[in-house]
C-alpha atoms as a PDB file:
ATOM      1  CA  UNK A   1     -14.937  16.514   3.512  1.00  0.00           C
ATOM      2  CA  UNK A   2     -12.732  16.158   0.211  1.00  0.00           C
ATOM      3  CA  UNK A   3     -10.413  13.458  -0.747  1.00  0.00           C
ATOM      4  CA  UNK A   4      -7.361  14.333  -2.631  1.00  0.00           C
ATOM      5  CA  UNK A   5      -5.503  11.991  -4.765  1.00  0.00           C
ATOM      6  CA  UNK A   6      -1.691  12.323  -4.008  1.00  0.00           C
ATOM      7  CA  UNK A   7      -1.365   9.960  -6.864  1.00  0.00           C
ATOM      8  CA  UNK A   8      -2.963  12.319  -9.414  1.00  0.00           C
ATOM      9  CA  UNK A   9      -3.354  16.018  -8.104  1.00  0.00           C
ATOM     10  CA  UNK A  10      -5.222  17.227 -11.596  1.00  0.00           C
ATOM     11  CA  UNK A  11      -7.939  15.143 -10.597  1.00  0.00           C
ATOM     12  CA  UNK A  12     -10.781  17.091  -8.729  1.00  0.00           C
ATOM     13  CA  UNK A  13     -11.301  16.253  -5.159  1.00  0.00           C
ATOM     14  CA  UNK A  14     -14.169  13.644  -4.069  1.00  0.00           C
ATOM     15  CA  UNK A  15     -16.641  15.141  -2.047  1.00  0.00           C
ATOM     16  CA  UNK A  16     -17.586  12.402   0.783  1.00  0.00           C
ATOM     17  CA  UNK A  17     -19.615  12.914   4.227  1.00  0.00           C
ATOM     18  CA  UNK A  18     -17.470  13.718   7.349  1.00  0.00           C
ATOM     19  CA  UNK A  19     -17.870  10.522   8.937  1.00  0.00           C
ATOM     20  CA  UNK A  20     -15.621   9.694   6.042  1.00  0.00           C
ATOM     21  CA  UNK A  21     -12.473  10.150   8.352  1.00  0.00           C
ATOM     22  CA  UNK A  22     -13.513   7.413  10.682  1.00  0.00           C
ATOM     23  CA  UNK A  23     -14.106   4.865   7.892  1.00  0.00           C
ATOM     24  CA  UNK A  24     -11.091   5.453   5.477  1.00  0.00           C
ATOM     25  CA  UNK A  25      -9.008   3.888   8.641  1.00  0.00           C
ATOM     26  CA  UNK A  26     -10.858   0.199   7.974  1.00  0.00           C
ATOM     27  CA  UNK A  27      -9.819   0.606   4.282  1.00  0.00           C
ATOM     28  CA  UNK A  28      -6.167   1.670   4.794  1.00  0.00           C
ATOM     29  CA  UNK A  29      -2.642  -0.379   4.280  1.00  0.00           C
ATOM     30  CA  UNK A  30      -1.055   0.440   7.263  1.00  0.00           C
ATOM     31  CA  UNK A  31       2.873   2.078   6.805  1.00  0.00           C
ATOM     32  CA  UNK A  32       5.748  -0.460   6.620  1.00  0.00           C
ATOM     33  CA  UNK A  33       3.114  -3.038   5.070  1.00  0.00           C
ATOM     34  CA  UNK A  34       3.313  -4.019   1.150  1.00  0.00           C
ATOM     35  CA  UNK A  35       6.147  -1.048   1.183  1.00  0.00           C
ATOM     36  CA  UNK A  36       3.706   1.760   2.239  1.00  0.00           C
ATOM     37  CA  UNK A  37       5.816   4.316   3.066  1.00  0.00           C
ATOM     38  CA  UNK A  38       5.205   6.257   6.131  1.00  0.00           C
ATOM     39  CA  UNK A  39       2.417   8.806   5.721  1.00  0.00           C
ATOM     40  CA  UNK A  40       1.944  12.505   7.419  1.00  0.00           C
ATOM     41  CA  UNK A  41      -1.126  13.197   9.034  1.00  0.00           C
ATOM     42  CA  UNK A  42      -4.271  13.482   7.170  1.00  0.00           C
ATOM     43  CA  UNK A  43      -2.451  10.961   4.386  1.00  0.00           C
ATOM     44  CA  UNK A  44      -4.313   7.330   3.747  1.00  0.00           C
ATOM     45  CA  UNK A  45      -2.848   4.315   1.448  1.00  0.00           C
ATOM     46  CA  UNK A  46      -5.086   2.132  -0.010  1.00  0.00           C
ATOM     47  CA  UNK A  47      -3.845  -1.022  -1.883  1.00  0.00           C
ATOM     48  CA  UNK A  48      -5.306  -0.198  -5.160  1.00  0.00           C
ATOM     49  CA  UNK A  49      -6.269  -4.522  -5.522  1.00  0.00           C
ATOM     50  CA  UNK A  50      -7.660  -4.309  -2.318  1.00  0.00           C
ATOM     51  CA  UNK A  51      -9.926  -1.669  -3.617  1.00  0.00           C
ATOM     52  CA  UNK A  52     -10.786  -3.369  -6.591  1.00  0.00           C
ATOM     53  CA  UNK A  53     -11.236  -6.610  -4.299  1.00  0.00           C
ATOM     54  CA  UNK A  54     -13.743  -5.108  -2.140  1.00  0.00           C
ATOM     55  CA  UNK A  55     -15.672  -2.941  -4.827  1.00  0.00           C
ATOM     56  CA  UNK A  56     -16.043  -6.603  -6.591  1.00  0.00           C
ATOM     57  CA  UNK A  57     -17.201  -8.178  -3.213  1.00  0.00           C
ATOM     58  CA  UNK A  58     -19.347  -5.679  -1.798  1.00  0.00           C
ATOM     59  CA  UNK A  59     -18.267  -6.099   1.628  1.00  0.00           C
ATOM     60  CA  UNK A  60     -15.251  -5.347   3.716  1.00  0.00           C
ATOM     61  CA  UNK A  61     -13.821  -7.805   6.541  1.00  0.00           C
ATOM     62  CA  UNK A  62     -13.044  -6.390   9.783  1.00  0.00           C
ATOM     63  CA  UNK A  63     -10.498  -7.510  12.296  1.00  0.00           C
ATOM     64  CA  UNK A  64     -11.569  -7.428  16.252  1.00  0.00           C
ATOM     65  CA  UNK A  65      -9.002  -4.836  18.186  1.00  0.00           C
ATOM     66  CA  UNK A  66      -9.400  -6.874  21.201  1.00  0.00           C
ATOM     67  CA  UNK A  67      -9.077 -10.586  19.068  1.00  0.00           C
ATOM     68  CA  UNK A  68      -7.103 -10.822  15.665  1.00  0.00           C
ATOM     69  CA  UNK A  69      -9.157 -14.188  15.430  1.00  0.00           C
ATOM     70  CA  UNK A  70     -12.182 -12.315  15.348  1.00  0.00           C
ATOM     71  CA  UNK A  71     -13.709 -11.188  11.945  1.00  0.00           C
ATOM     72  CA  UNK A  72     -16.805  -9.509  10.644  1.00  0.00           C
ATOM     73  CA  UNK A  73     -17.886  -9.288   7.040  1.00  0.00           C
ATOM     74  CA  UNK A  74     -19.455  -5.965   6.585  1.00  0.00           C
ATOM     75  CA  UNK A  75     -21.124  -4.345   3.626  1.00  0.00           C
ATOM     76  CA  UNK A  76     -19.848  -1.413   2.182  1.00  0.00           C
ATOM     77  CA  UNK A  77     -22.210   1.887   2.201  1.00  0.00           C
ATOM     78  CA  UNK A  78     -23.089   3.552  -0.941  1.00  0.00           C
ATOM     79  CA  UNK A  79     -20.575   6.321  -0.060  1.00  0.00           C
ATOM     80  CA  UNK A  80     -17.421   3.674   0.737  1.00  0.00           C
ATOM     81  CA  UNK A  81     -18.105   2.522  -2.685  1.00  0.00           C
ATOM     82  CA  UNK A  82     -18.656   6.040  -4.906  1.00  0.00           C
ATOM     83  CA  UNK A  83     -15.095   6.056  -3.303  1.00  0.00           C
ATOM     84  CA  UNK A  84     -14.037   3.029  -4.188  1.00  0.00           C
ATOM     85  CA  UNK A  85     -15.306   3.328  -7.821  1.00  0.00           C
ATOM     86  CA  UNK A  86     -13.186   6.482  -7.838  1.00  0.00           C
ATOM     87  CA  UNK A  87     -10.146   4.692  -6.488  1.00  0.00           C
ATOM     88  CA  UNK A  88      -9.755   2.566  -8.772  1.00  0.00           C
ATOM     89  CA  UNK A  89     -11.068   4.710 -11.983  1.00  0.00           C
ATOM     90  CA  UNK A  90      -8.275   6.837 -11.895  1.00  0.00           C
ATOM     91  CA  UNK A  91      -6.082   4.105 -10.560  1.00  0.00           C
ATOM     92  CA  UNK A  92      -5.256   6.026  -6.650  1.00  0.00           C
ATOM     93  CA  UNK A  93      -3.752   4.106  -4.009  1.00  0.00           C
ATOM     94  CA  UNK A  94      -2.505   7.795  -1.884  1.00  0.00           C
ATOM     95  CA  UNK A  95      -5.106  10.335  -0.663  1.00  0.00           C
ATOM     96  CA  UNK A  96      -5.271  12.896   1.711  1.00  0.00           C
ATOM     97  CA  UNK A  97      -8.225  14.036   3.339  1.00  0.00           C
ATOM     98  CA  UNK A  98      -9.044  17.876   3.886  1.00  0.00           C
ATOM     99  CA  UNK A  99     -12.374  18.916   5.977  1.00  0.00           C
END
């Protein structure tokens, strides 16, 4: 899988493992939130200080689907944070994913 920055299309893509499309949905700002516009398919926003926040961290907080009041601290994988690191090198907050 590669991941394209929409921000900065010079850049080459980031090579990541496929099971990268089920984890980019725990990092993304969801559309309408922090003025994310709405995306097309394939198309992720990332908050570019929530990347920095979690690269510093090392971990990522997840929300239960079932109970909002429910929360995990999770640590990120190697892979989540090559990404990361990338992220926020060049500065990317809009990627799209190609398989």
């Amino acid at each position: 899988m590669r991941v394209h920055s929409v921000d900065h299309p010079e850049l080459a893509p980031l090579e990541m493992p496929g099971r990268f499309k089920r984890d980019v949905a725990y990092f993304m700002t969801p559309p309408g939130e922090h003025g994310v516009p709405p995306l097309p398919e394939g198309e992720y926003w990332v908050r570019l200080e929530d990347a920095r926040q979690w690269l510093e961290d090392g971990v990522l907080e997840l929300v239960s689907p079932l109970d909002s009041e429910s929360r995990a601290e999770v640590e990120i994988s190697e892979d989540q944070e090559r990404w990361l690191e990338w992220m926020v090198a060049h500065s990317i907050q809009h990627v799209r994913l190609e398989s």
